[in-house]
Protein backbone atom coordinates (compact mmCIF):
# COMPACT_ATOMS: atom_id res chain seq x y z
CA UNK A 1 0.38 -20.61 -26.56
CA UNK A 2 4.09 -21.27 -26.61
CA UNK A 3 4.95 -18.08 -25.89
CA UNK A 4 3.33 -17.75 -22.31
CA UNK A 5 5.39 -20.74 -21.68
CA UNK A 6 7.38 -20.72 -18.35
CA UNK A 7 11.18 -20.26 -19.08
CA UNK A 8 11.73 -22.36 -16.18
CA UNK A 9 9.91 -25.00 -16.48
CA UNK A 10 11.49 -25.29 -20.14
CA UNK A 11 14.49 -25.76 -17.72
CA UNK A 12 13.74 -29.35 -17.89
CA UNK A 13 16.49 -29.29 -20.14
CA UNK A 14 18.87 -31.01 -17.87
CA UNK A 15 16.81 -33.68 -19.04
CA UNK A 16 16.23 -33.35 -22.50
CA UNK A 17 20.30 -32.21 -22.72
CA UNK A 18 20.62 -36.00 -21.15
CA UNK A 19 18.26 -37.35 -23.46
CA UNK A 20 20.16 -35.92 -26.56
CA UNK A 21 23.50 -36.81 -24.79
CA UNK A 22 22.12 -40.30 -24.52
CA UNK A 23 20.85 -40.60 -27.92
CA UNK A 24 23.87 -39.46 -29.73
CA UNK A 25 26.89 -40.27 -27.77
CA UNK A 26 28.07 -42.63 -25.03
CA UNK A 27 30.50 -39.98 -23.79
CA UNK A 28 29.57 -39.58 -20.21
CA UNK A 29 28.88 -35.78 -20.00
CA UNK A 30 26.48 -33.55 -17.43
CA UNK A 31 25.84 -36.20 -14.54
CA UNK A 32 23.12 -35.11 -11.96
CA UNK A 33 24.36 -35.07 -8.33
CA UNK A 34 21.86 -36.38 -5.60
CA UNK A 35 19.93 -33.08 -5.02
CA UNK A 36 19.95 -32.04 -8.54
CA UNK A 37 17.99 -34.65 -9.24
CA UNK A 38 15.37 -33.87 -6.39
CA UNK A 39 15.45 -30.27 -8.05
CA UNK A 40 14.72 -32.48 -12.08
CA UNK A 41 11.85 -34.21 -10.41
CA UNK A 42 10.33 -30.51 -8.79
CA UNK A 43 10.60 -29.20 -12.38
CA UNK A 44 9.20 -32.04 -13.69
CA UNK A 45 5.65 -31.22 -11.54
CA UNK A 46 5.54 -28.13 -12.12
CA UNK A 47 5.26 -28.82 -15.83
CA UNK A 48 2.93 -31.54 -15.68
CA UNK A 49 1.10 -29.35 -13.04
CA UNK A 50 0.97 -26.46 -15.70
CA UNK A 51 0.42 -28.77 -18.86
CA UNK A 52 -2.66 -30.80 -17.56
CA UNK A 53 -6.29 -29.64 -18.38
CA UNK A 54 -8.78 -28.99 -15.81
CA UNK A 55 -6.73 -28.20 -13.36
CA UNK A 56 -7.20 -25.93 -10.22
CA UNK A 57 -5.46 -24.51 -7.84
CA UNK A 58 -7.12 -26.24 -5.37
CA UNK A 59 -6.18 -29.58 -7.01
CA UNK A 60 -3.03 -28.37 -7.58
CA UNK A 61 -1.97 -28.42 -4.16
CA UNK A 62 -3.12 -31.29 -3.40
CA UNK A 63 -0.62 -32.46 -5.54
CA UNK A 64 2.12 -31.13 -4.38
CA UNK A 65 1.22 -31.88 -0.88
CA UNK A 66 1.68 -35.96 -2.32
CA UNK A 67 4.30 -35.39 -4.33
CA UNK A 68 6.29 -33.52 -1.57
CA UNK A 69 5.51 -36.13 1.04
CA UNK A 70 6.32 -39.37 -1.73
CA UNK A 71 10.10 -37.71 -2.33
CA UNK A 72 10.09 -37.98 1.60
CA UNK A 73 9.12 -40.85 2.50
CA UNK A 74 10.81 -43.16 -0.57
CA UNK A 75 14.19 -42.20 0.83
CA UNK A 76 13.77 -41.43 4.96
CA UNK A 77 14.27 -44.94 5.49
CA UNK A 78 18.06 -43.99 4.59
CA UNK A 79 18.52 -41.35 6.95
CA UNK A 80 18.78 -42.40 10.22
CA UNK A 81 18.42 -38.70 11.74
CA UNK A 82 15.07 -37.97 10.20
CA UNK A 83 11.58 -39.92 10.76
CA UNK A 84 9.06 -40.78 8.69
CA UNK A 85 5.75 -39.34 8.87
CA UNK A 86 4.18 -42.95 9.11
CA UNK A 87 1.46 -42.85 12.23
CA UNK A 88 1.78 -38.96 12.35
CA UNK A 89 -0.58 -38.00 9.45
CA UNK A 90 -4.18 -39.94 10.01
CA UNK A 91 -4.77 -42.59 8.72
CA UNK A 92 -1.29 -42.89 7.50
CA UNK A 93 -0.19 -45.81 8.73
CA UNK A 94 1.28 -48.41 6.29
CA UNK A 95 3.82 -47.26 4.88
CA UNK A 96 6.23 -49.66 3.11
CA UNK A 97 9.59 -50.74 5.77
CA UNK A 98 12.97 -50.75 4.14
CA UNK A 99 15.47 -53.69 5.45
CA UNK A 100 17.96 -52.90 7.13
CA UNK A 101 19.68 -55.56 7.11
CA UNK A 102 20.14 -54.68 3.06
CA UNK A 103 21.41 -52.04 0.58
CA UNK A 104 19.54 -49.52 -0.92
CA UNK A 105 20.19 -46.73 -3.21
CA UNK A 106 18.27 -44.33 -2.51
CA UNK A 107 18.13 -41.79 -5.51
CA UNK A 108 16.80 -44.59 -7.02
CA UNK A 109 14.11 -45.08 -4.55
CA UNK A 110 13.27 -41.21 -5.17
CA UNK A 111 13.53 -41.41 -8.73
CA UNK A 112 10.48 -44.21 -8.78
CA UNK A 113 8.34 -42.84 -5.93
CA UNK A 114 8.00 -39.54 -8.31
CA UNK A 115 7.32 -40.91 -11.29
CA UNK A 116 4.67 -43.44 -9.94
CA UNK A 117 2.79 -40.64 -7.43
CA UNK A 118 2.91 -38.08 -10.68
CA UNK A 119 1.28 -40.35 -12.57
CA UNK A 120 -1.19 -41.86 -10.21
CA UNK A 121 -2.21 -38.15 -9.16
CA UNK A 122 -2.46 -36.78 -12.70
CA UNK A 123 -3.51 -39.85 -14.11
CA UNK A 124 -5.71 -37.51 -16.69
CA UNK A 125 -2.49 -36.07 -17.88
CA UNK A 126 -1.58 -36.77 -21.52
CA UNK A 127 -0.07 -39.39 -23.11
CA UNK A 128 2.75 -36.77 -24.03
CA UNK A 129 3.39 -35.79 -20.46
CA UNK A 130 3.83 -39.27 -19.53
CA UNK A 131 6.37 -39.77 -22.07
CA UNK A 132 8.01 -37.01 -20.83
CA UNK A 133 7.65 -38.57 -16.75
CA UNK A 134 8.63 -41.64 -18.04
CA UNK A 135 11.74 -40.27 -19.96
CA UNK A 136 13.24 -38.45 -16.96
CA UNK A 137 13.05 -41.47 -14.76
CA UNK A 138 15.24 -43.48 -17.15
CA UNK A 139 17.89 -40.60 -17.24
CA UNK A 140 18.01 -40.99 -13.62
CA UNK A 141 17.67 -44.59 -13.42
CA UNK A 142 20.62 -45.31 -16.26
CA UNK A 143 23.06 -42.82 -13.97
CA UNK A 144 22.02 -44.24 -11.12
CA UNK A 145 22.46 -47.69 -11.22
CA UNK A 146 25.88 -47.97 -12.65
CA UNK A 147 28.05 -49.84 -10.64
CA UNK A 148 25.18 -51.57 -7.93
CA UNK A 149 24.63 -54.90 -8.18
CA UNK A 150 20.89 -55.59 -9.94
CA UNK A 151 19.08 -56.72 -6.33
CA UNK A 152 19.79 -53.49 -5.26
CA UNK A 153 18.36 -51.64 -8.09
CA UNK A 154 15.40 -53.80 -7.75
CA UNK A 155 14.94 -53.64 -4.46
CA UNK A 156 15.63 -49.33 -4.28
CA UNK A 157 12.65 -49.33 -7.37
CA UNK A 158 10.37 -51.22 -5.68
CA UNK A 159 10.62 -49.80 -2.37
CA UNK A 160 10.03 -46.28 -4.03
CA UNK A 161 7.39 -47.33 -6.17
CA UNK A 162 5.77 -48.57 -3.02
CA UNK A 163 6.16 -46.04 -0.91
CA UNK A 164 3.90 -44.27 -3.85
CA UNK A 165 1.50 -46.40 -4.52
CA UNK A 166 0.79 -46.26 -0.63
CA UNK A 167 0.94 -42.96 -0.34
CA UNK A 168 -1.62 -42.66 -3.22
CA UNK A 169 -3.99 -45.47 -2.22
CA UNK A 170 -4.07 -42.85 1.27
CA UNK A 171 -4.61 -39.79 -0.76
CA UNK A 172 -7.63 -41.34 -2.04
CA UNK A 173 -9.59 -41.48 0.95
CA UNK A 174 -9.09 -37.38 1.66
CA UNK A 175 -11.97 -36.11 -0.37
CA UNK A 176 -10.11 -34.71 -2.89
CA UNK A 177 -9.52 -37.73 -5.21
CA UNK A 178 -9.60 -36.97 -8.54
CA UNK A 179 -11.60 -33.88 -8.01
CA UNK A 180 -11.02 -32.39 -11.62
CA UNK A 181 -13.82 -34.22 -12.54
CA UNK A 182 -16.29 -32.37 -10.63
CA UNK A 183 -14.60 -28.25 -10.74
CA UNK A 184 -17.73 -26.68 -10.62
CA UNK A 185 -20.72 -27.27 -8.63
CA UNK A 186 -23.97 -27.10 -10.24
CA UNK A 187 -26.39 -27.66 -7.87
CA UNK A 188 -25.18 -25.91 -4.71
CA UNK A 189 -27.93 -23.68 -3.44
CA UNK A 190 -26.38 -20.18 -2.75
CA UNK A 191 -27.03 -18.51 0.74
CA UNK A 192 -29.37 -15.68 0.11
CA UNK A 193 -28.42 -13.08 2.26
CA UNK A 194 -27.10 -9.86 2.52
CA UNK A 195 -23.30 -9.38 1.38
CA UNK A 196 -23.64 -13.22 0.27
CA UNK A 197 -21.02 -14.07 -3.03
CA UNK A 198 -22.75 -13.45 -6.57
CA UNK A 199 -21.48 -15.34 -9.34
CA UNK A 200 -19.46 -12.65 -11.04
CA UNK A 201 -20.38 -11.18 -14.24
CA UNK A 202 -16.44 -9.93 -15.05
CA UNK A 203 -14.87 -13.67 -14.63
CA UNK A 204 -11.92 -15.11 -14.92
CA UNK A 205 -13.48 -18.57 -15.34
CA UNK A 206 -16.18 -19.75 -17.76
CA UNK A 207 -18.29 -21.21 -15.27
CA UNK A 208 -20.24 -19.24 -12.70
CA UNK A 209 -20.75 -22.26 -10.48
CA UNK A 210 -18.54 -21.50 -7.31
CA UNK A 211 -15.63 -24.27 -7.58
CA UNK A 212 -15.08 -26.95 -5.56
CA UNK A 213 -17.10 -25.79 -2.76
CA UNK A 214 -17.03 -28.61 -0.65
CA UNK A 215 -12.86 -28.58 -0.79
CA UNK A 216 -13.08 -27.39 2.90
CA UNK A 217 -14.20 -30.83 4.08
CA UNK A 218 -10.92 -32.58 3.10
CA UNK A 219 -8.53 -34.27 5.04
CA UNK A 220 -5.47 -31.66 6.24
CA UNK A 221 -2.01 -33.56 6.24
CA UNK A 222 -1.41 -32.01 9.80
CA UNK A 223 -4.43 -33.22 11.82
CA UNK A 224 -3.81 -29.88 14.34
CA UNK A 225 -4.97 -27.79 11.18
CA UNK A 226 -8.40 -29.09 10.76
CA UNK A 227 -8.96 -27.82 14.68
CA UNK A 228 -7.93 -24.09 13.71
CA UNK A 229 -9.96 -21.52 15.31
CA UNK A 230 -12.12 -19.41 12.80
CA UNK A 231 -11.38 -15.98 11.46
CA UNK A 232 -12.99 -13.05 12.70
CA UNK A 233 -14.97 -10.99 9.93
CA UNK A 234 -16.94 -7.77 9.93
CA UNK A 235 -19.96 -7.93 10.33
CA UNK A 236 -22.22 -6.53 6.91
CA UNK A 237 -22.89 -3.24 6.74
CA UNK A 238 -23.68 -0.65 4.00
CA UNK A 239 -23.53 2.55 6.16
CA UNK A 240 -20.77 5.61 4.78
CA UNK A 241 -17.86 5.33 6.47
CA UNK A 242 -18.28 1.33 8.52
CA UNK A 243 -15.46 -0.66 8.53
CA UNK A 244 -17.20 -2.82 6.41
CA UNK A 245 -17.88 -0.04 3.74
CA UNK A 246 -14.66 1.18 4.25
CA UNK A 247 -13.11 -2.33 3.40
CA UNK A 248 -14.66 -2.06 0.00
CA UNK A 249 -13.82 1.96 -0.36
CA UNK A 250 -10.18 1.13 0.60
CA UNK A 251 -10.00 -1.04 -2.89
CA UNK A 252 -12.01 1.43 -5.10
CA UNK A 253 -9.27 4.31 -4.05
CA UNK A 254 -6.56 2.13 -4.83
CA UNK A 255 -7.94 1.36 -8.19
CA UNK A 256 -8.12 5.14 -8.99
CA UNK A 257 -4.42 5.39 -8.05
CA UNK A 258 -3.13 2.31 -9.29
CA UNK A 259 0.75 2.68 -10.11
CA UNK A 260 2.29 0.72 -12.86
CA UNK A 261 4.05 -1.31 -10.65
CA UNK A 262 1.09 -2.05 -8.82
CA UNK A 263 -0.11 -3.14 -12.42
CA UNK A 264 2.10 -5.33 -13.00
CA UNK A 265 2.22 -7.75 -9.74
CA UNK A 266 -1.64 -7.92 -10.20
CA UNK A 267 -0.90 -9.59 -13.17
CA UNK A 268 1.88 -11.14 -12.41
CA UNK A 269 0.79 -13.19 -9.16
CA UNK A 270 -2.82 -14.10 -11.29
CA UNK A 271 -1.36 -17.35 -11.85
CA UNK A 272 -3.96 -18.62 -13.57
CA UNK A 273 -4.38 -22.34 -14.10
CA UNK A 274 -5.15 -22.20 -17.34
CA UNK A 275 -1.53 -20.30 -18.55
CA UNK A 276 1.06 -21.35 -15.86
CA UNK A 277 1.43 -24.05 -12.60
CA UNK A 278 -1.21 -22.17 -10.49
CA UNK A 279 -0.40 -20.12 -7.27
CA UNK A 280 0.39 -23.19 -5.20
CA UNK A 281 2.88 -23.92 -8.11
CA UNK A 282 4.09 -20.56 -7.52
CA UNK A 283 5.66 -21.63 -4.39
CA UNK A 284 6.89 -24.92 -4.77
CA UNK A 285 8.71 -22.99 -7.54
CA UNK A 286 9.82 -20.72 -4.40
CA UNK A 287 11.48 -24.00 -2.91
CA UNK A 288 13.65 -24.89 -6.02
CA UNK A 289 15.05 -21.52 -5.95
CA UNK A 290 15.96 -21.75 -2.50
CA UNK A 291 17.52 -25.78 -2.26
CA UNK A 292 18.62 -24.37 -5.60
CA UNK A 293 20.67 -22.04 -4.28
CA UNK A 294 21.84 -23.75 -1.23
CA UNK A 295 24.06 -26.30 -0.78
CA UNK A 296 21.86 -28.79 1.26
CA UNK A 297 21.75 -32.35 1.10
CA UNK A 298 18.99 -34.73 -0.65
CA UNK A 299 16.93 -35.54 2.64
CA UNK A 300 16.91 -31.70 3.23
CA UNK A 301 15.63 -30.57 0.09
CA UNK A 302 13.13 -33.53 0.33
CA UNK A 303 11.76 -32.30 3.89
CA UNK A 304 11.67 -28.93 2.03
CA UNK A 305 9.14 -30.10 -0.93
CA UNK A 306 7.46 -32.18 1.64
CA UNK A 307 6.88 -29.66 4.37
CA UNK A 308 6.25 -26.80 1.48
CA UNK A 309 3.61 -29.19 0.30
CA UNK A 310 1.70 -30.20 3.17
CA UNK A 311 1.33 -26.70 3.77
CA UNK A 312 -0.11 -25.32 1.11
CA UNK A 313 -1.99 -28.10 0.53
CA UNK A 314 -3.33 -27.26 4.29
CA UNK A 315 -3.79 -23.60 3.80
CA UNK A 316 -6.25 -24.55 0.45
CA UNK A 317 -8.53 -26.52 2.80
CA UNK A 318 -9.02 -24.18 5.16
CA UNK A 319 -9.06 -21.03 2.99
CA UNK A 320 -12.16 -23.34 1.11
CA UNK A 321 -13.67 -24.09 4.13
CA UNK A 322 -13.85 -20.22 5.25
CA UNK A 323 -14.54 -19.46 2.09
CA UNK A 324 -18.27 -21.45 1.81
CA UNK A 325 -18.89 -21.15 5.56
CA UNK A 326 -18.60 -16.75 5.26
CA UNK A 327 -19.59 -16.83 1.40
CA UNK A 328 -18.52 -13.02 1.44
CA UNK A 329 -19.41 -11.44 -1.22
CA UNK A 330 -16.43 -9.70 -3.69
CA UNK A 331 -15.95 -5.95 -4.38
CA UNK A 332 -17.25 -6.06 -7.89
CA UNK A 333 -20.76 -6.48 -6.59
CA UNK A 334 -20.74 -3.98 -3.41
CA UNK A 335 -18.55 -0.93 -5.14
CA UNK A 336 -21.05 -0.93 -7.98
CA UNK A 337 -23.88 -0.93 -5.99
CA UNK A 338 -22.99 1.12 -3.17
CA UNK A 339 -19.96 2.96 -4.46
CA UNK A 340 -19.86 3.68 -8.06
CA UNK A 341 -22.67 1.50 -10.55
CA UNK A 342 -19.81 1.89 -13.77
CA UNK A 343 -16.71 0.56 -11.51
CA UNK A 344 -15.06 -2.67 -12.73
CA UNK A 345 -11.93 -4.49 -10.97
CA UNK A 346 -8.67 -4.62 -12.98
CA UNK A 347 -8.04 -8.03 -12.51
CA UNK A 348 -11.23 -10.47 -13.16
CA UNK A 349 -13.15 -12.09 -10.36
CA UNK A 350 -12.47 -16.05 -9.73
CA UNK A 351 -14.97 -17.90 -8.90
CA UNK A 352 -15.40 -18.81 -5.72
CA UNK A 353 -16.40 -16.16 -2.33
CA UNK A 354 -13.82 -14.01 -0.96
CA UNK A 355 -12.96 -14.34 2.47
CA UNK A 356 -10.27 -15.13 3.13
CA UNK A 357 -7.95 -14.85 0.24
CA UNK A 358 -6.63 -18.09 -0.98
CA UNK A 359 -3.43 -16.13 -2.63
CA UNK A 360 -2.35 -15.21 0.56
CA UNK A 361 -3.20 -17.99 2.70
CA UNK A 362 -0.93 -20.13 0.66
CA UNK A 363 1.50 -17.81 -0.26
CA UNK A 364 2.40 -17.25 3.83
CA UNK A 365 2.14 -20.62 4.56
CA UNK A 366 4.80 -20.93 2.15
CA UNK A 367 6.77 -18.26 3.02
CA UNK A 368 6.98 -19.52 6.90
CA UNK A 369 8.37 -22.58 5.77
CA UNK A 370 10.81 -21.28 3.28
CA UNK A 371 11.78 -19.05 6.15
CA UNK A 372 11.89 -21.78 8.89
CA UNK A 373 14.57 -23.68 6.78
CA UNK A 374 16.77 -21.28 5.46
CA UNK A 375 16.11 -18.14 7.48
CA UNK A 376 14.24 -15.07 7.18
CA UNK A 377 16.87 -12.87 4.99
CA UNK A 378 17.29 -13.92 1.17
CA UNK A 379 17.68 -12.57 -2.11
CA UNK A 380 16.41 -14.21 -5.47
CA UNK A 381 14.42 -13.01 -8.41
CA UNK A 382 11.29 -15.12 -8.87
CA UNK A 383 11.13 -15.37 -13.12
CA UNK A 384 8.10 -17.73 -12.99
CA UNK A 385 6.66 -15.76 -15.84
CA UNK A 386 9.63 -14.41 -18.01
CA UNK A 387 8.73 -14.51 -21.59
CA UNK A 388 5.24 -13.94 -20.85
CA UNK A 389 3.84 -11.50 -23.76
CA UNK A 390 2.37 -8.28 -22.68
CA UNK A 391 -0.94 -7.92 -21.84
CA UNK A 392 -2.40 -5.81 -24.38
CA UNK A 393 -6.08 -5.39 -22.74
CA UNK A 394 -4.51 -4.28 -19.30
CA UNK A 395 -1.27 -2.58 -21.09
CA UNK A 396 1.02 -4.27 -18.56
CA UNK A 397 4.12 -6.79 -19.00
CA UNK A 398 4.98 -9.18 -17.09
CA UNK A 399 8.33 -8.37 -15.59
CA UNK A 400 10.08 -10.62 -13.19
CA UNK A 401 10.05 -9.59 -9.35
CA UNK A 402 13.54 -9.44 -7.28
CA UNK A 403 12.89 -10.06 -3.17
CA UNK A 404 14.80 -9.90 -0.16
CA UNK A 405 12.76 -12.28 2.13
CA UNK A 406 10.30 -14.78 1.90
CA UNK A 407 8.06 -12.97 3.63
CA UNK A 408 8.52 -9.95 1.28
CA UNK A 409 7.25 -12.24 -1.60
CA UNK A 410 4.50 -13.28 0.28
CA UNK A 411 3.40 -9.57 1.25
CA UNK A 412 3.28 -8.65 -2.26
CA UNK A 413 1.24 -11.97 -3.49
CA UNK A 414 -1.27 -10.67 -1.43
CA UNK A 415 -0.96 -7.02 -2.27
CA UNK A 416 -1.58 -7.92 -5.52
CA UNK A 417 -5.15 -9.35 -5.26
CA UNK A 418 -6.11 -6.02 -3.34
CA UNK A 419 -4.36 -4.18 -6.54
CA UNK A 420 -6.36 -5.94 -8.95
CA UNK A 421 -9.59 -5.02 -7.13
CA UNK A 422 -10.71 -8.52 -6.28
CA UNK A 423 -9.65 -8.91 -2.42
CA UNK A 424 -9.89 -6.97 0.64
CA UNK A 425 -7.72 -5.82 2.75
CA UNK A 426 -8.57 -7.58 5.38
CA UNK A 427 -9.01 -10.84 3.36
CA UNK A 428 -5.24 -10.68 2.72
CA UNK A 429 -4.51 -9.76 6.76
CA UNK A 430 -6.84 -12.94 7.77
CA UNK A 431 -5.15 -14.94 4.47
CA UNK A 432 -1.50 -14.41 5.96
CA UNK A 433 -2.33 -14.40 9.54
CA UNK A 434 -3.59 -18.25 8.98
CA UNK A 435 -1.00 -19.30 6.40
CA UNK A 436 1.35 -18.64 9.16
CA UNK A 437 -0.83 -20.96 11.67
CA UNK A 438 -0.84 -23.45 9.12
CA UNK A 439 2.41 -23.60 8.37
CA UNK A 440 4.16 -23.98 12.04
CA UNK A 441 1.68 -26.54 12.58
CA UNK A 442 3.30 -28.57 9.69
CA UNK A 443 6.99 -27.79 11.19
CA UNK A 444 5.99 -28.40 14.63
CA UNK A 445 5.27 -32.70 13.64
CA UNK A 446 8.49 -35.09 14.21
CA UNK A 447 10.68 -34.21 11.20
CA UNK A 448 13.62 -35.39 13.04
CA UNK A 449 14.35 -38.55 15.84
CA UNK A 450 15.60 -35.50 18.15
CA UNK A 451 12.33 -33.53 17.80
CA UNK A 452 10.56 -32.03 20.63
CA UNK A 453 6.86 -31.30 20.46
């Protein structure tokens, strides 16, 4: 479906620009600078993120929560400012040591951690993608170690590499290893009670087992956000005019009003695993835009993707844990009962419960940490989806979004879930309320030596 394909993740042409350069010329042309190649190796996940079957976007974060935390840790040893997260995550406690009595280079260190931890993670990626992997870290690796003696390349390889591998043995013991291989849950016995989730009949997945419902049991990255307090929800009630009918109104009156606009950021937030990097893709994409556009150093932009990361990853745990311990049910089954038996959402029902709502949970978290780092106010156009071909059944393109703030983005990622009929309002309030939580909680551990808690 080449062309749904993501414009920017076809921006891995740095890469393949090197590749060509490499291939037919030994003129030195279009070298990488330190972040730049942080930025490559972001890219680079996003596409193997968006190009891997049976993913989620559950899974998904998870990813990026390693991946962010690998680019980390593989070069923190070089910046004597910053601390590692080594002892503050549980259970992560072995972390490789770097010599300082010795030289490193630590792009190179970088450059290995994110090939191995990609790999390791999506180890059921294809042969193709890790060509692909594989190719980008010897574009890095050939610029990189020109002029260091060959102990030091060695020794910056292997200390990256390790760092992974570590990292990666750790992630395995989180409950969320390789959990592709069991999406869907077949034999979970559904709570029978009133309001409880139905498996939807207008679906946006082709299983109507509830996925991954025991994701909420995982280990967080930030051991303060498995101790969150719970979300408040209304209590059931089919009465005319009770806030919990009302909750359920509120998105049937949108949907007779729905604007064009509001058409097209339903669509366009979907970000459906199956046709782009997933919503926690969505905002790791946020973070290249920003270190894009800023001119921060390497172990910046590497707390960025590893704070980013650990959040979202965070916020997916604890959405999925709300999620089966509510098991609310989603408006296409109380509007057609209750409200109007021939009403149908505009954007299909995932399938998993509804409360909270996972879009906006993750998409806050996000947001906060965007905003922590480089301040509330700024502008960028999000173009995750340019190129995308119109969608004929809902007559609505996809047309790229311009923002102000973070914050602005995340607002309307939630907005669009109660556009497309599927959320709440006040699963979006609770979502964004707790990515928030989430996210400061992932700020507030010892990024720097300096830090107070």
């Amino acid at each position: 479906m080449t062309s749904t394909i993501n414009k920017t993740l076809i921006r891995i042409s740095t890469v393949l620009l090197l590749l060509l350069t490499m291939a037919c010329s030994t003129n030195e042309q279009s070298k990488m600078s330190d972040k730049e190649v942080a930025l490559e190796w972001a890219n680079m996940t996003l596409f193997i993120t968006r190009y891997t079957p049976s993913n989620s976007p559950t899974f998904a974060s998870r990813a990026f929560g390693y991946t962010g935390l690998t680019m980390y840790e593989a070069i923190v040893p070089g910046f004597t400012e910053y601390k590692s997260m080594n002892g503050q995550l549980k259970g992560l406690e072995m972390l490789p040591m770097a010599d300082d009595s010795k030289e490193y280079n630590w792009v190179l260190a970088l450059n290995a951690g994110q090939s191995e931890i990609l790999k390791n993670i999506y180890v059921q990626t294809s042969e193709e993608n890790i060509k692909k992997i594989d190719s980008l870290e010897q574009v890095i690796f050939t610029q990189f170690q020109n002029g260091l003696d060959e102990e030091t390349v060695s020794r910056s390889v292997a200390f990256g590499k390790s760092v992974a591998q570590t990292i990666f043995e750790w992630s395995k013991t989180d409950g969320g290893h390789r959990g592709y291989l069991h999406n869907f849950d077949k034999t979970m016995i559904h709570p029978n009670r009133p309001g409880a989730w139905k498996p939807p009949l207008f679906a946006q997945s082709f299983s109507h087992h509830p996925l991954h419902p025991h994701w909420g049991e995982n280990r967080t990255f930030a051991s303060t956000n498995k101790e969150l307090e719970d979300p408040k929800m209304i209590p059931y009630d089919t009465t005319v005019g009770s806030p919990y009918y009302k909750q359920f109104e509120n998105v049937y009156l949108k949907d007779l009003e729905l604007t064009q606009l509001e058409k097209e950021a339903a669509i366009w937030w979907g970000d459906d695993p199956d046709v782009s990097f997933t919503p926690p893709g969505h905002s790791y994409y946020f973070a290249t835009l920003a270190i894009d556009g800023h001119d921060i150093s390497l172990i910046e932009s590497a707390k960025i993707y590893a704070q980013l990361g650990m959040a979202v990853s965070d916020a997916f745990v604890n959405c999925w844990k709300w999620k089966y311990q509510f098991f609310t049910e989603r408006p296409n089954t109380f509007i057609p009962k209750y409200i109007d038996e021939e009403w149908e959402s505009f954007w299909p029902d995932p399938p998993f419960p509804s409360f909270p709502s996972g879009h906006a949970i993750q998409a806050a978290a996000a947001a906060t940490v965007l905003e922590h780092n480089f301040g509330k106010e700024f502008t960028f156009t999000d173009r995750a989806h340019e190129g995308r071909e119109r969608d004929e059944l809902k007559e609505t393109d996809f047309v790229i979004r311009s923002f102000d703030t973070f914050w602005d983005a995340a607002l309307e990622t939630a907005d669009s879930r109660f556009y497309g009929g599927i959320h709440t309002q006040l699963d979006n309030e609770v979502g964004l309320e707790k990515g928030v939580e989430i996210a400061k909680n992932v700020y507030a551990l010892e990024w720097k030596n300096n830090d107070k808690k």
